[in-house]
Protein backbone atom coordinates (compact mmCIF):
# COMPACT_ATOMS: atom_id res chain seq x y z
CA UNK A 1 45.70 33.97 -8.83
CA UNK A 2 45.51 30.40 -9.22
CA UNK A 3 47.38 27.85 -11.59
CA UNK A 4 46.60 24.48 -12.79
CA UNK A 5 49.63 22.53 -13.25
CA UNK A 6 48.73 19.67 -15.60
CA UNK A 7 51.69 16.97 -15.20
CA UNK A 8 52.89 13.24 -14.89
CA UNK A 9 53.18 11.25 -11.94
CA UNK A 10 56.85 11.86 -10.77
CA UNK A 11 58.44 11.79 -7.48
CA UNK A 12 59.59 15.12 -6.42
CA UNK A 13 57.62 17.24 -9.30
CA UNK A 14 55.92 18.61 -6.88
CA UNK A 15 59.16 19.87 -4.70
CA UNK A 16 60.46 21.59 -8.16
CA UNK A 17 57.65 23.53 -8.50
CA UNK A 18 57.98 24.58 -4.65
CA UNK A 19 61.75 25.76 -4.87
CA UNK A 20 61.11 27.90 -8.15
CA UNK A 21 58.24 30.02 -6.18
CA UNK A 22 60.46 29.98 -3.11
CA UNK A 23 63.39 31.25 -5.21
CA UNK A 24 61.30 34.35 -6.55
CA UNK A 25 59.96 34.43 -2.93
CA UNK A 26 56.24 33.64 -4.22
CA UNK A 27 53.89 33.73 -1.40
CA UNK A 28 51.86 30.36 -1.39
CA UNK A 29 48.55 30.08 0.31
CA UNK A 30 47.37 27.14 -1.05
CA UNK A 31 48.00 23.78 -2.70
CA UNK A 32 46.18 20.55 -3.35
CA UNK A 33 47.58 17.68 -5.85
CA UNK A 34 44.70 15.63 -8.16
CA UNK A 35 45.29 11.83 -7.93
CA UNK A 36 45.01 12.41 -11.95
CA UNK A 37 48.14 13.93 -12.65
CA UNK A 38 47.43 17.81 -11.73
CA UNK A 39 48.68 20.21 -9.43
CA UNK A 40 46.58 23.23 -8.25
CA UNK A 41 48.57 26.16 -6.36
CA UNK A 42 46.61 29.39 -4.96
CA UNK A 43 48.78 32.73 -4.48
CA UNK A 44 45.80 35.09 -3.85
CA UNK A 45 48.13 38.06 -3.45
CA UNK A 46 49.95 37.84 -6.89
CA UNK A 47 48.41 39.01 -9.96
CA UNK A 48 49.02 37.26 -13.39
CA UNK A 49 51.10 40.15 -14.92
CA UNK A 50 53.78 39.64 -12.05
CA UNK A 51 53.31 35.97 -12.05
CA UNK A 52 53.99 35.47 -15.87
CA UNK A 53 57.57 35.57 -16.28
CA UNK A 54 57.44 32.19 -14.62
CA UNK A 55 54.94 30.29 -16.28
CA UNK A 56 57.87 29.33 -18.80
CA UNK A 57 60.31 27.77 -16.24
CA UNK A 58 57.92 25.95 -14.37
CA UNK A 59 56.55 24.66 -18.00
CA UNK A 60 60.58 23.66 -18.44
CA UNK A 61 59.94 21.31 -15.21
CA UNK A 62 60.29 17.62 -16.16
CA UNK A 63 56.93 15.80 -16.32
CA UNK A 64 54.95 19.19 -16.64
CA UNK A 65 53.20 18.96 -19.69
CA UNK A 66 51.17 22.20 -19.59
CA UNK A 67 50.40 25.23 -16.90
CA UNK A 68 47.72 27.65 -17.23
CA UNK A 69 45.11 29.61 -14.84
CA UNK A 70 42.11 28.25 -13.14
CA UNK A 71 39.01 30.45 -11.26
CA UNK A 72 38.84 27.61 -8.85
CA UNK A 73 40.80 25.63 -6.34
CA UNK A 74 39.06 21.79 -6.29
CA UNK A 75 38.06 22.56 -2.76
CA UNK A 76 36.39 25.45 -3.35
CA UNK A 77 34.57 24.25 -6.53
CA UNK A 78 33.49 21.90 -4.52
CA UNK A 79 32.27 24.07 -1.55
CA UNK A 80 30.69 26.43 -3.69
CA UNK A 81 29.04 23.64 -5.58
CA UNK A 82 27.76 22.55 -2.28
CA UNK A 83 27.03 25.96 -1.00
CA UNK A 84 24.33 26.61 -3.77
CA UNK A 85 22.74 23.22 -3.53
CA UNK A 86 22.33 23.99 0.15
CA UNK A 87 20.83 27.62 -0.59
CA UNK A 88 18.45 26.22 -2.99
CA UNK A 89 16.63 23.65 -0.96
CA UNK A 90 13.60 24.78 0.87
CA UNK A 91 13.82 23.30 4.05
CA UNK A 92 16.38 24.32 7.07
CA UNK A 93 19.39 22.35 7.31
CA UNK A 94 22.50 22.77 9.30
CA UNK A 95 25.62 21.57 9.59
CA UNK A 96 27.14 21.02 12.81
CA UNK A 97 30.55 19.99 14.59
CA UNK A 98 31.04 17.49 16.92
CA UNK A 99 30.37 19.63 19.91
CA UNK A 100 26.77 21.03 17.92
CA UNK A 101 28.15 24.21 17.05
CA UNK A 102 26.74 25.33 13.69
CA UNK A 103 29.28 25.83 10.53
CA UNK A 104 26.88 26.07 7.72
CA UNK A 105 22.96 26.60 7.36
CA UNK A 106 21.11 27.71 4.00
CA UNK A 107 18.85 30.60 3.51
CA UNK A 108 15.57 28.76 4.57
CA UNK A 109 17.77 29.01 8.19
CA UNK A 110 18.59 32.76 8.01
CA UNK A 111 15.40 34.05 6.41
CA UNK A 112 13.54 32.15 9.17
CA UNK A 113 15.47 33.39 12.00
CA UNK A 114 15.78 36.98 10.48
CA UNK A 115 19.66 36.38 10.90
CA UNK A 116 22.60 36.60 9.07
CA UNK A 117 24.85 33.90 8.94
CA UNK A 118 28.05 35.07 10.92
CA UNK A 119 25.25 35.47 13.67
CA UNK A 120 24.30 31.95 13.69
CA UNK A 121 27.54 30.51 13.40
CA UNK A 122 29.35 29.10 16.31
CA UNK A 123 26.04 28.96 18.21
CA UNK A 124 24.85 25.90 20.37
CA UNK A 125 22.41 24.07 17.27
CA UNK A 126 20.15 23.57 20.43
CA UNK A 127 19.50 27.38 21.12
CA UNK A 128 17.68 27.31 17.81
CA UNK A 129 16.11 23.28 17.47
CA UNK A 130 14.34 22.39 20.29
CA UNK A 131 13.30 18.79 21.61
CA UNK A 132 16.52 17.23 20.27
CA UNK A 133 19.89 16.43 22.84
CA UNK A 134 22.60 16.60 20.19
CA UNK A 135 25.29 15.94 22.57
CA UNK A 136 23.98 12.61 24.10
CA UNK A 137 23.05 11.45 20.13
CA UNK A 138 26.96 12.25 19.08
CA UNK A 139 28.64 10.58 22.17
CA UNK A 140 26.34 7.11 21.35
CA UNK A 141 28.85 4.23 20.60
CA UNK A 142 26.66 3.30 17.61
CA UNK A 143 26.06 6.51 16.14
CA UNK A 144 23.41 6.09 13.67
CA UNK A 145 21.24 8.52 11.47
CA UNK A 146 17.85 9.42 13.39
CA UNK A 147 14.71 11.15 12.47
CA UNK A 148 13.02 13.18 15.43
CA UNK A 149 10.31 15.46 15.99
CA UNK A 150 11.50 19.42 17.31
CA UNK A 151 10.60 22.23 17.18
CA UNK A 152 12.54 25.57 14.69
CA UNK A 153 11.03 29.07 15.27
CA UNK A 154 7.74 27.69 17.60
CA UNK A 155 6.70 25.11 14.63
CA UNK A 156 6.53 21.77 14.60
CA UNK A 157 9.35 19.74 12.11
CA UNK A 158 10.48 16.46 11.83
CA UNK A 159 14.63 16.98 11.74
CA UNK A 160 16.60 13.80 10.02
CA UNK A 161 20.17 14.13 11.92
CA UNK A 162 22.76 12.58 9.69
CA UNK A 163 26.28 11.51 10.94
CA UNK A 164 29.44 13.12 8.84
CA UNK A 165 31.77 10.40 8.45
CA UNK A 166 35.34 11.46 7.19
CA UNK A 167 37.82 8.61 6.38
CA UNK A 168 40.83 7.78 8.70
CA UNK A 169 43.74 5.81 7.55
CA UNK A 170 43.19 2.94 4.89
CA UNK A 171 39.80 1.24 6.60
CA UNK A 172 39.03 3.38 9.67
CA UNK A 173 36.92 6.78 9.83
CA UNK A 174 36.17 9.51 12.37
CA UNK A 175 32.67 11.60 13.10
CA UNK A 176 33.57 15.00 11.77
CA UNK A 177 30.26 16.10 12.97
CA UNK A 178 26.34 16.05 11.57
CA UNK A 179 24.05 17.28 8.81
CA UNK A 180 20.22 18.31 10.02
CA UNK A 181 17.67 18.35 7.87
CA UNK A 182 14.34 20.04 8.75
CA UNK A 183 10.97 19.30 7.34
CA UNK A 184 7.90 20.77 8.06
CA UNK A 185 4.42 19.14 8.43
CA UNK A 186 2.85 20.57 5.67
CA UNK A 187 5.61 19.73 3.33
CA UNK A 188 5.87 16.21 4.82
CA UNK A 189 1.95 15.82 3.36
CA UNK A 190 2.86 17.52 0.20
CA UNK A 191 5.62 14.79 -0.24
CA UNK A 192 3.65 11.99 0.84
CA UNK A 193 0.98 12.75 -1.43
CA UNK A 194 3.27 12.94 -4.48
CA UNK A 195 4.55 9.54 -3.64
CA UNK A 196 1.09 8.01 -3.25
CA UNK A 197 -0.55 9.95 -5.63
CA UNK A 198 -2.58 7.72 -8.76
CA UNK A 199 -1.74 9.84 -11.53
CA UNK A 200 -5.42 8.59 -12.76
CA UNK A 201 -6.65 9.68 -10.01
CA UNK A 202 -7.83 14.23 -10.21
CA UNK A 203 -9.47 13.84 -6.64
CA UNK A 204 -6.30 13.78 -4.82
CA UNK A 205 -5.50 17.57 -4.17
CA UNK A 206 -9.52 18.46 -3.21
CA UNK A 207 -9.41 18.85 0.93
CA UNK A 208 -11.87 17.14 2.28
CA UNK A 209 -11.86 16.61 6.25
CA UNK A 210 -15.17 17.74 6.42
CA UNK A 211 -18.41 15.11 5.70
CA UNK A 212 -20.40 17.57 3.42
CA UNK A 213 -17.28 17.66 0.81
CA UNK A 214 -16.15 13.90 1.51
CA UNK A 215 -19.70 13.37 0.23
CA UNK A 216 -19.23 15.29 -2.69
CA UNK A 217 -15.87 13.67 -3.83
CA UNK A 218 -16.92 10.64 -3.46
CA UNK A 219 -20.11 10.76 -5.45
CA UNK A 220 -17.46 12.43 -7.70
CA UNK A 221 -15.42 9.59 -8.24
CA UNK A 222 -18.29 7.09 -8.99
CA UNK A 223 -20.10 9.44 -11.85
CA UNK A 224 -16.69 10.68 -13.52
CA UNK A 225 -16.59 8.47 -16.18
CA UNK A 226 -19.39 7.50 -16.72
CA UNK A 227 -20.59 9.86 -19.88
CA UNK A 228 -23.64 11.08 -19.49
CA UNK A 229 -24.35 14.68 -18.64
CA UNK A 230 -23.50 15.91 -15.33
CA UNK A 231 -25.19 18.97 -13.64
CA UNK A 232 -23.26 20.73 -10.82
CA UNK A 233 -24.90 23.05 -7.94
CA UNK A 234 -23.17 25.25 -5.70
CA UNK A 235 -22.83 28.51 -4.67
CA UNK A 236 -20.36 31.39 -6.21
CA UNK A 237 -16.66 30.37 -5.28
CA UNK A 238 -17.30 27.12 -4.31
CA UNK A 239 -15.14 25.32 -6.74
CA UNK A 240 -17.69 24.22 -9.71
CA UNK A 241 -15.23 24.24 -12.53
CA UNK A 242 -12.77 22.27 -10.00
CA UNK A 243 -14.56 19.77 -9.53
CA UNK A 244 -15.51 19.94 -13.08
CA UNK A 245 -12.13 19.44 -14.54
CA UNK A 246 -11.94 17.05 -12.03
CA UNK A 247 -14.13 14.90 -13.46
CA UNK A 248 -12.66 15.19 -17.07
CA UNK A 249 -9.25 14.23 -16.00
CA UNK A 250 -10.70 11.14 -14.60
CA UNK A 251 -13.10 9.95 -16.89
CA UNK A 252 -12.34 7.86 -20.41
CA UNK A 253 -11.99 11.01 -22.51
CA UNK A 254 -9.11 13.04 -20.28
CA UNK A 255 -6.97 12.73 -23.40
CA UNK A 256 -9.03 14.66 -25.27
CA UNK A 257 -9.85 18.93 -24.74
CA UNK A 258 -11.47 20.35 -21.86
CA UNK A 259 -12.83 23.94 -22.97
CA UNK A 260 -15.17 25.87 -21.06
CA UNK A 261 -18.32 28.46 -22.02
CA UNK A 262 -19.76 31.08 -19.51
CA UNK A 263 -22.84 31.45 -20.37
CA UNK A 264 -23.12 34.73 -17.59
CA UNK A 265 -20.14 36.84 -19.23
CA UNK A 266 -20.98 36.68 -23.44
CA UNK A 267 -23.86 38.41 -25.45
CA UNK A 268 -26.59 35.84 -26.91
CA UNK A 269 -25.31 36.26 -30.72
CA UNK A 270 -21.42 36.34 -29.31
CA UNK A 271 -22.11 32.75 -27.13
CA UNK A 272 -23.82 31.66 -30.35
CA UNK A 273 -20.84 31.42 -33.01
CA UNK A 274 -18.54 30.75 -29.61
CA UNK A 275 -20.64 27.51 -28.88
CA UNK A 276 -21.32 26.78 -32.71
CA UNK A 277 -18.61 28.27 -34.50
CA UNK A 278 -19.69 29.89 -38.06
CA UNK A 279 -19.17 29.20 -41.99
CA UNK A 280 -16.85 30.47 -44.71
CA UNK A 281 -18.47 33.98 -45.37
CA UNK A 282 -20.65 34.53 -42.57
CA UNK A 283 -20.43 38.12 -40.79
CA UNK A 284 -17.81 38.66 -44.24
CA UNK A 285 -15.66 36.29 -42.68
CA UNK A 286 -12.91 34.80 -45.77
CA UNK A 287 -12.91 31.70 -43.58
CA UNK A 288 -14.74 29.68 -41.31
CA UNK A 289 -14.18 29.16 -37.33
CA UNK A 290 -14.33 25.93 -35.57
CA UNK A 291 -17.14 26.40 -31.63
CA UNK A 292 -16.54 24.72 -29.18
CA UNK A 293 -18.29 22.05 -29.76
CA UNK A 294 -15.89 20.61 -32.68
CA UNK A 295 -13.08 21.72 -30.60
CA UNK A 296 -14.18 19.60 -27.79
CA UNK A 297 -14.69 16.39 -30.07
CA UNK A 298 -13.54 13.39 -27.73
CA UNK A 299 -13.59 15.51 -24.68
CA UNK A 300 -15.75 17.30 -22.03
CA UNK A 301 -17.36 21.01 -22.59
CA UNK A 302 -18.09 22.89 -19.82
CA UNK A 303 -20.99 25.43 -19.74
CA UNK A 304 -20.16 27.62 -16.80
CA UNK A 305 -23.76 29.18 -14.68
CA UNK A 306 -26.01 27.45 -17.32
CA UNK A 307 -28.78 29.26 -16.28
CA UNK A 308 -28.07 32.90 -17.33
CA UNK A 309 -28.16 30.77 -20.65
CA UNK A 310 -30.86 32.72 -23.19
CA UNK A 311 -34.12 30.73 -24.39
CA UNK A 312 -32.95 30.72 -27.85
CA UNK A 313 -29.69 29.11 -27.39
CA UNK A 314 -31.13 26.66 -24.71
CA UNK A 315 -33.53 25.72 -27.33
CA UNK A 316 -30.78 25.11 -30.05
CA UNK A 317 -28.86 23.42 -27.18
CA UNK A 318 -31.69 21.23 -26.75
CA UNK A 319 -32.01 20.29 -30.38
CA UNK A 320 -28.19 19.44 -30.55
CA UNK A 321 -28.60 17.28 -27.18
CA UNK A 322 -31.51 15.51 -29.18
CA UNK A 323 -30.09 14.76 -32.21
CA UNK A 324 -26.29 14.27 -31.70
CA UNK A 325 -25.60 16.50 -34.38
CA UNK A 326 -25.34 20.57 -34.60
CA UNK A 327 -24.48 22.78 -37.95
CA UNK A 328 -22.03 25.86 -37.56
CA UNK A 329 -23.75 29.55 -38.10
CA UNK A 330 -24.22 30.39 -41.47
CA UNK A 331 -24.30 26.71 -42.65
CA UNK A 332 -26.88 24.01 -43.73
CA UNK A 333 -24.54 20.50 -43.20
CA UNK A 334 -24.76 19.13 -40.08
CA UNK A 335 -21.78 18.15 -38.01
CA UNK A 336 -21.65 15.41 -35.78
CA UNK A 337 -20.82 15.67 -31.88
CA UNK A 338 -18.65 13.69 -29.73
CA UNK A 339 -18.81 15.82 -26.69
CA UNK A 340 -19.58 14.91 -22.56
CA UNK A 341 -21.49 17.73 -21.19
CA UNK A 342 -20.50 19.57 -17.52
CA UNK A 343 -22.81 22.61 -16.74
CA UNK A 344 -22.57 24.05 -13.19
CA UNK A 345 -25.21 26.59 -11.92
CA UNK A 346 -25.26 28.68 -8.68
CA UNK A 347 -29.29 29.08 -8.82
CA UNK A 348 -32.56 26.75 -8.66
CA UNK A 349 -33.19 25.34 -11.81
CA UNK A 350 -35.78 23.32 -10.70
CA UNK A 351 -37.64 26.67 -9.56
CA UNK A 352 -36.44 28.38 -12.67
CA UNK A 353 -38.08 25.34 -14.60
CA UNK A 354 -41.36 26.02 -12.13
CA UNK A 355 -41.48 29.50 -12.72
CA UNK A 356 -41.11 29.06 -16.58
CA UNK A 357 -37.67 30.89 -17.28
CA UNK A 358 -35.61 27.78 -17.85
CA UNK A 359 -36.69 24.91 -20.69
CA UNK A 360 -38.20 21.61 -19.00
CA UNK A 361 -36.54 19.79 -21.47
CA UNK A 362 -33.35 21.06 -21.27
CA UNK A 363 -33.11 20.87 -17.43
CA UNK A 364 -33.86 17.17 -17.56
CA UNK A 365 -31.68 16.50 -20.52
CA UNK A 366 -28.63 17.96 -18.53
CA UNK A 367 -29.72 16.80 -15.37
CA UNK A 368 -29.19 13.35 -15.74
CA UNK A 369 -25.96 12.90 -13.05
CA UNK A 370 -25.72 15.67 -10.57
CA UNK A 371 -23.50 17.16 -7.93
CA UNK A 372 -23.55 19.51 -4.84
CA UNK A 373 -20.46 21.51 -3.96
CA UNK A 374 -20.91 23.00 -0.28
CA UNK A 375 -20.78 25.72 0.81
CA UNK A 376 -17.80 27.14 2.94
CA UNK A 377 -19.67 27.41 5.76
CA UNK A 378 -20.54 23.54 5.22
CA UNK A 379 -17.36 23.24 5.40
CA UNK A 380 -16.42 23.97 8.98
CA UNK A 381 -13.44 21.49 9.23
CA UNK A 382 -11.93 22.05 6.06
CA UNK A 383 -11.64 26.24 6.49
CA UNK A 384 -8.11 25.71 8.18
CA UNK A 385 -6.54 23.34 6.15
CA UNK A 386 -7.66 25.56 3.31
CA UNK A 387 -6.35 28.39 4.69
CA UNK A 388 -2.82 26.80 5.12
CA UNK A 389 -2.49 25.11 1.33
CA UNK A 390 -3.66 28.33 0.55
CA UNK A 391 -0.48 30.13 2.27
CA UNK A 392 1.91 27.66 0.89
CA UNK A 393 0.83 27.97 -2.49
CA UNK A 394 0.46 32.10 -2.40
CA UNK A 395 4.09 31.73 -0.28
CA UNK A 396 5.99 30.01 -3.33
CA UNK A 397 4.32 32.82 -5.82
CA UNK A 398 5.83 35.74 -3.45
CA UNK A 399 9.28 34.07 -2.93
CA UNK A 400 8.66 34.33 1.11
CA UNK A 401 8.51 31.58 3.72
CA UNK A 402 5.01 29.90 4.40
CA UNK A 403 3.55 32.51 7.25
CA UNK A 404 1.74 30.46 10.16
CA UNK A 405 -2.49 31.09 11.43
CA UNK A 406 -2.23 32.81 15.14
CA UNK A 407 -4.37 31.20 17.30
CA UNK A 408 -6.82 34.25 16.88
CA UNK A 409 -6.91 34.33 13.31
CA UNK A 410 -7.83 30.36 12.78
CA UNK A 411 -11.28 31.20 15.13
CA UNK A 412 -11.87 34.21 13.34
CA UNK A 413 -11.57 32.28 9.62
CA UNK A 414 -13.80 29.63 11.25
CA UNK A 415 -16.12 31.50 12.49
CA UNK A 416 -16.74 34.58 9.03
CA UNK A 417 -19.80 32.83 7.11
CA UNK A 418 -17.66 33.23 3.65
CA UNK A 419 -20.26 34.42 1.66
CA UNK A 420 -17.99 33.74 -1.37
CA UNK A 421 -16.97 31.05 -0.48
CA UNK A 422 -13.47 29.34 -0.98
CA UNK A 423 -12.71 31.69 -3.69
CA UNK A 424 -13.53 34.72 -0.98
CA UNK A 425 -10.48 32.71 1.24
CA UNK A 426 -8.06 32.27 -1.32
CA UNK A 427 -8.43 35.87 -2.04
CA UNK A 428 -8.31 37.29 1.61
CA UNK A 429 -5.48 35.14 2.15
CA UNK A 430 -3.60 36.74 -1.23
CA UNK A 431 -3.99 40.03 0.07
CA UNK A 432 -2.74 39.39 3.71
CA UNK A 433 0.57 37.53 2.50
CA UNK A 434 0.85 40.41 0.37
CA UNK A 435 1.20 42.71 2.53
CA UNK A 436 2.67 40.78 5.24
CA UNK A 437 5.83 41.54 7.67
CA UNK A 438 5.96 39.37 10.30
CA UNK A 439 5.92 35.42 9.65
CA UNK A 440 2.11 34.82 11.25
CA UNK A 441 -0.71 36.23 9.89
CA UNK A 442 -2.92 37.50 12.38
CA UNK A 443 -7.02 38.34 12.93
CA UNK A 444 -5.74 42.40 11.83
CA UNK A 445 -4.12 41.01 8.52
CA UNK A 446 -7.21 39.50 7.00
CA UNK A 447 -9.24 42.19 5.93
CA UNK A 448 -13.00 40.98 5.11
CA UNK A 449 -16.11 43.13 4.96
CA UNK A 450 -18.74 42.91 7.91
CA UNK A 451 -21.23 40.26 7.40
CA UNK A 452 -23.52 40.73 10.30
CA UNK A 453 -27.29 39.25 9.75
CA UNK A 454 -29.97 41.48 7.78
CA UNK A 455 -33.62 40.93 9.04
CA UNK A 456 -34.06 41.99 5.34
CA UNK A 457 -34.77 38.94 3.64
CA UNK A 458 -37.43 40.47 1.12
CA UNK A 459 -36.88 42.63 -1.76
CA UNK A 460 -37.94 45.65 -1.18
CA UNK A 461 -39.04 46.26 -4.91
CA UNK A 462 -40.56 43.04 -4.60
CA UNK A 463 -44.11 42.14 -6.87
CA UNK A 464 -46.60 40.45 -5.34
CA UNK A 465 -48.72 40.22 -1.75
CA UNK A 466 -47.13 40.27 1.52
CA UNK A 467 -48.85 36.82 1.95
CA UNK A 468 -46.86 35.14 -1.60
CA UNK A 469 -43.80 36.06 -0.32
CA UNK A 470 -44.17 34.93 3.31
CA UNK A 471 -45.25 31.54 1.71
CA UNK A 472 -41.92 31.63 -0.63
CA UNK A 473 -39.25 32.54 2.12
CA UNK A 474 -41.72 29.40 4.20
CA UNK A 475 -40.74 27.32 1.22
CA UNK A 476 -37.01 28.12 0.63
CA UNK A 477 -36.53 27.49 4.39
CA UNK A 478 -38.27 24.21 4.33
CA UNK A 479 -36.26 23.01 1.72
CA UNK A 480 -33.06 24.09 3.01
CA UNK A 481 -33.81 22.21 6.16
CA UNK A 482 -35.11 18.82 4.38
CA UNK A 483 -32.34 17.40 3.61
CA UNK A 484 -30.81 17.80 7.71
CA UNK A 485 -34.40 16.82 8.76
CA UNK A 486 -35.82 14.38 6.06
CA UNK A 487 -38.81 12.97 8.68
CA UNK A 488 -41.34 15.35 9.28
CA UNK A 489 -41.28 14.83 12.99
CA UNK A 490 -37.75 15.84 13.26
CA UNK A 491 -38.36 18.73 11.34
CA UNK A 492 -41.40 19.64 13.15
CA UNK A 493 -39.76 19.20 16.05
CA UNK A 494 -36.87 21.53 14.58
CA UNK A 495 -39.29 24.16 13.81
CA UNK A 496 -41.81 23.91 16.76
CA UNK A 497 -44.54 22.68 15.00
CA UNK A 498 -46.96 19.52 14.82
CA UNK A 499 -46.37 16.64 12.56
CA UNK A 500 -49.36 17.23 10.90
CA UNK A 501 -48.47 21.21 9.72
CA UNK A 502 -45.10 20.13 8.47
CA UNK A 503 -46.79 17.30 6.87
CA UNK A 504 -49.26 19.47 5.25
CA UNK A 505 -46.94 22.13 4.34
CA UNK A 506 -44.31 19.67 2.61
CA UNK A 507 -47.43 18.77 0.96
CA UNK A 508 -48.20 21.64 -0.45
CA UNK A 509 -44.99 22.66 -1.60
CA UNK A 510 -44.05 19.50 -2.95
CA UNK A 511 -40.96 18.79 -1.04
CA UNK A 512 -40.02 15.38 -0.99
CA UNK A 513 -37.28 12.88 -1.03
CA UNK A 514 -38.01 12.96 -5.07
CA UNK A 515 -37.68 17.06 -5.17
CA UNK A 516 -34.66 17.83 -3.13
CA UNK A 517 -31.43 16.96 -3.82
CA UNK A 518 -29.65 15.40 -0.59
């Protein structure tokens, strides 16, 4: 039990409340006095029932104005107060005596070490942080706070070592010992971008150590607001709609709705009234329903893999794009538009266009600013970097400690081609952490299927002569390569052939600098 003795300040209150509990023989294990007129006395072996019969004479005490029970001694609010602002930070800190024996660490310490903490107290701080002499630091003459790199279960941290200063006398104070913080690198770089970060600026989280996505970004930048249509390419999983949304957040209209369309996933007559919306009493609807396209009105639509689009609604698409103006299913007035058009695609729209399946119009309508998201296997340099944001973030969703890449597991993520891309990684990444027991993921956690090279590279329900297709695969590979090898000697020389058959083949195919996007 504990009792808060609310009182004035009078000498020797304190030693009347002491001879009452030593008259009834009251065993006292604790007592600390409140410079604001209160006394606080622990007796963790009484019970209030027993203690009760006193509460009245100690209230009879001169100066007491009032007595009742408390859950807390002052100290220990305190100390638990501190106790669960210690467990909830993320990053290892400990708190050590004079001599660097540990008295306190949080839960980031004991759930790295796999330790309770009765088994890490009273141990050297140095048998667990590494690269750090504690002892030489305390026994400085000017002892001063200090931020050094070491190293806590084989990883890399900076450590801020903070002096404990308790006061001695009226203007004097001793070193009671030292707080260490622990901070990792990758949550170092999360910090410093949060600091930096432009809050106009949607760029900032992309990772781009590699050249191919650098590029891309910083094309990105320069065409985001400007509002005419842009037109991204990439592959499946490569981050389209990021990059997308991206470019909304940063252009003039971010304050207004970013919505989004797949054109892949809905039926013709569904992405119809989704797109256009529909009237009072069409399909025996009581009331109308707003598309996307009024919904969007100051901001950006998005029309996900615009080429599984259907000719019918790229032709109505085309009209709206031509006039500035659509009118809902079911309904003659025209509406106005206000709307910046995004579409991303993972085919060829300039061959669909060629071979007739996609509207000329249309494609040049939309095409009008255009992006290229890489590939991940473009993206050699970023795969790692990828692959550790991606822990962190899947990490914080499980409630576990960021795992760490083996060596063995960072060549084997480098060297899988990813044939679905980043969203393939995120994914593999999900599934590993998952399932996870140790704190490194290894080459034997990330399960992938085998992607060893087909020497299929024709349909085999293909239509046509083996002589059309040989030219088409001829003319897919040349203008893969163009852009690597845009002079026709070096991608003669590339190829093994003379100047004059690449010439003459780029010829024929019409690949140029005009045709192929770099």
């Amino acid at each position: 039990m504990r009792l808060e003795i609310i009182c004035q300040d009078r000498l020797g209150i304190t030693q009347d409340v002491l001879d009452i509990l030593v008259a009834h023989e009251i065993d006292l294990r604790g007592i600390e006095i409140d410079v604001g007129g209160k006394i606080f006395l622990n007796f963790p072996n009484i019970e209030f029932a027993d203690f009760q019969h006193l509460m009245p004479k100690i209230r009879r005490i001169e100066g007491i104005d009032d007595v009742k029970t408390t859950p807390f001694m002052p100290a220990e609010r305190e100390r638990n107060q501190l106790s669960a602002i210690l467990q909830t930070l993320p990053d290892p800190v400990f708190s050590v005596d004079t001599r660097g024996q540990i008295l306190m660490c949080n839960e980031a310490v004991t759930s790295g070490l796999e330790l309770s903490l009765s088994e890490i107290k009273k141990t050297e701080l140095e048998e667990w942080v590494k690269g750090f002499n504690f002892h030489r630091w305390i026994e400085a003459d000017d002892l001063r706070p200090q931020s050094v790199k070491v190293q806590f279960i084989q990883q890399d941290y900076l450590a801020d070592v903070l002096p404990i200063h308790v006061p001695d006398g009226e203007d004097g104070t001793i070193i009671a010992g030292a707080v260490v913080l622990l901070k990792s690198e990758i949550r170092l770089g999360q910090q410093f971008s949060a600091f930096h970060q432009n809050d106009c600026d949607s760029f900032d989280h992309f990772i781009v150590q590699s050249p191919a996505m650098a590029k891309t970004v910083r094309e990105a930048r320069k065409i985001a607001d400007l509002d005419a249509p842009i037109l991204i390419f990439g592959e499946t999983g490569t981050g389209k709609e990021m990059i997308a949304k991206a470019c909304h957040q940063a252009s003039r209209r971010n304050e207004g709705e970013f919505l989004a369309l797949n054109c892949a996933s809905l039926p013709d007559s569904v992405a119809e009234t989704e797109l256009f919306g529909y009237a009072a009493g069409a399909f025996n609807q009581p009331e109308g329903k707003a598309g996307l396209l009024e919904l969007a009105a100051g901001g950006t639509l998005l029309l996900d893999e615009i080429a599984d689009m259907s000719a019918q609604l790229q032709a109505k698409l085309l009209r709206v794009m031509e006039n500035g103006e659509f009118r809902r299913v079911g309904d003659d007035r025209p509406v106005s538009i206000d709307v910046r058009f995004i579409c991303t695609t993972c085919r060829d729209l300039g061959q669909l266009v060629e071979e007739g399946r996609f509207r000329k119009e249309l494609y040049y309508r939309l095409n009008v600013l255009s992006l290229v998201m890489p590939s991940l296997k473009e993206r050699k340099a970023d795969i790692v970097p990828l692959a550790e944001a991606f822990i962190v973030q899947h990490s914080s969703k499980l409630g576990r400690r960021p795992a760490k890449l083996s060596k063995s597991c960072v060549e084997f993520l480098q060297q899988y081609p990813w044939p679905g891309n980043v969203r393939q990684l995120q994914n593999a990444l999900f599934r590993a952490l998952s399932l996870l027991d140790g704190k490194e993921v290894t080459k034997e956690d990330i399960q992938l299927p085998s992607c060893a090279p087909s020497m299929s590279y024709i349909d085999e329900n293909f239509n046509g002569s083996l002589d059309e297709e040989v030219k088409k695969f001829e003319r897919d590979l040349l203008k893969r390569l163009y852009p690597s090898y845009p002079s026709t000697r070096q991608l003669a020389k590339k190829l093994g052939l003379s100047h004059t058959a690449i010439a003459n083949k780029l010829r024929d195919y019409g690949i140029n600098k005009a045709t192929v996007k770099f």
